[in-house]
Protein backbone atom coordinates (compact mmCIF):
# COMPACT_ATOMS: atom_id res chain seq x y z
CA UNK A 1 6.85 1.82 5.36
CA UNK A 2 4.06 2.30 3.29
CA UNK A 3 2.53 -0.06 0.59
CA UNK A 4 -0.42 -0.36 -1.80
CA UNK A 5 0.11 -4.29 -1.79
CA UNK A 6 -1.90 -6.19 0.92
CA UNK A 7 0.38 -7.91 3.00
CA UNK A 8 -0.84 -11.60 2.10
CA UNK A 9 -0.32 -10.85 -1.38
CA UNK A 10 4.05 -9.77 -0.48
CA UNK A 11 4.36 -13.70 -0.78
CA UNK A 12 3.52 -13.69 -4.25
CA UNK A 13 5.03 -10.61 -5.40
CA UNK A 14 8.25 -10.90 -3.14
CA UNK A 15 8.54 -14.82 -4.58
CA UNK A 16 10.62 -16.68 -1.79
CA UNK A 17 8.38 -17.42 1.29
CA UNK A 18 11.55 -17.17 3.45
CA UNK A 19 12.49 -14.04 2.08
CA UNK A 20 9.07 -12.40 2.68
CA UNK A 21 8.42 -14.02 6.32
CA UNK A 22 11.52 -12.41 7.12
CA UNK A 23 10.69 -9.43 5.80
CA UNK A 24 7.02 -9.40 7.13
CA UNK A 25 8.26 -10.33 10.59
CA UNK A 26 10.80 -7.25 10.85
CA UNK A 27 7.91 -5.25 9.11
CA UNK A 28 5.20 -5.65 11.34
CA UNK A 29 6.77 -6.57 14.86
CA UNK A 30 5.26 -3.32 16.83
CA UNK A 31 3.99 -1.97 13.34
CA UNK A 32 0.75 0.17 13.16
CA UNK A 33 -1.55 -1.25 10.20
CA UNK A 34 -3.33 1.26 9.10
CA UNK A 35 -6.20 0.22 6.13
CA UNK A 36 -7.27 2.90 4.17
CA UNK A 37 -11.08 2.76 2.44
CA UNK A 38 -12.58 4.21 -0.54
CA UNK A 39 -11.27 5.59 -3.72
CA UNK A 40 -7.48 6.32 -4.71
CA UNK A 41 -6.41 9.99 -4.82
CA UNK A 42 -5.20 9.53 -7.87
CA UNK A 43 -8.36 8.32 -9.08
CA UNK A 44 -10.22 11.24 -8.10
CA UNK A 45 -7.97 13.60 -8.94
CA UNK A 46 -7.90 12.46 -12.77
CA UNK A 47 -11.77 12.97 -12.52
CA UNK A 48 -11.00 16.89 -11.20
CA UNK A 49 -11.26 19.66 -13.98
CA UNK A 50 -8.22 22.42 -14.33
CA UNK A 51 -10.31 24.79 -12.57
CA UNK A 52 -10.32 22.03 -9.67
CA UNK A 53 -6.60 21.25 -9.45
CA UNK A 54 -4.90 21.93 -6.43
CA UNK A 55 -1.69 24.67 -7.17
């Protein structure tokens, strides 16, 4: 599973606390968390020229 939402913010978006502590608890039982840093991809590749482009 793979998400751009933080995990403490799932409460909010998901809107039923039960709903997302069941959710989170099936989730992340033996789950990897894995936090990424720095910019989005799909920032930088907006900034990239044609000549830049991948393909």
């Amino acid at each position: 599973m793979i998400s751009q939402l933080p995990t403490d913010q799932w409460y909010a978006s998901i809107g039923d606390n039960i709903l997302a502590d069941a959710i989170l608890d099936r989730l992340m039982h033996n789950a990897h968390r894995l936090q990424l840093k720095g910019e989005s991809m799909q920032k930088l590749i907006g900034q990239l020229t044609d000549d830049e482009h991948l393909g």
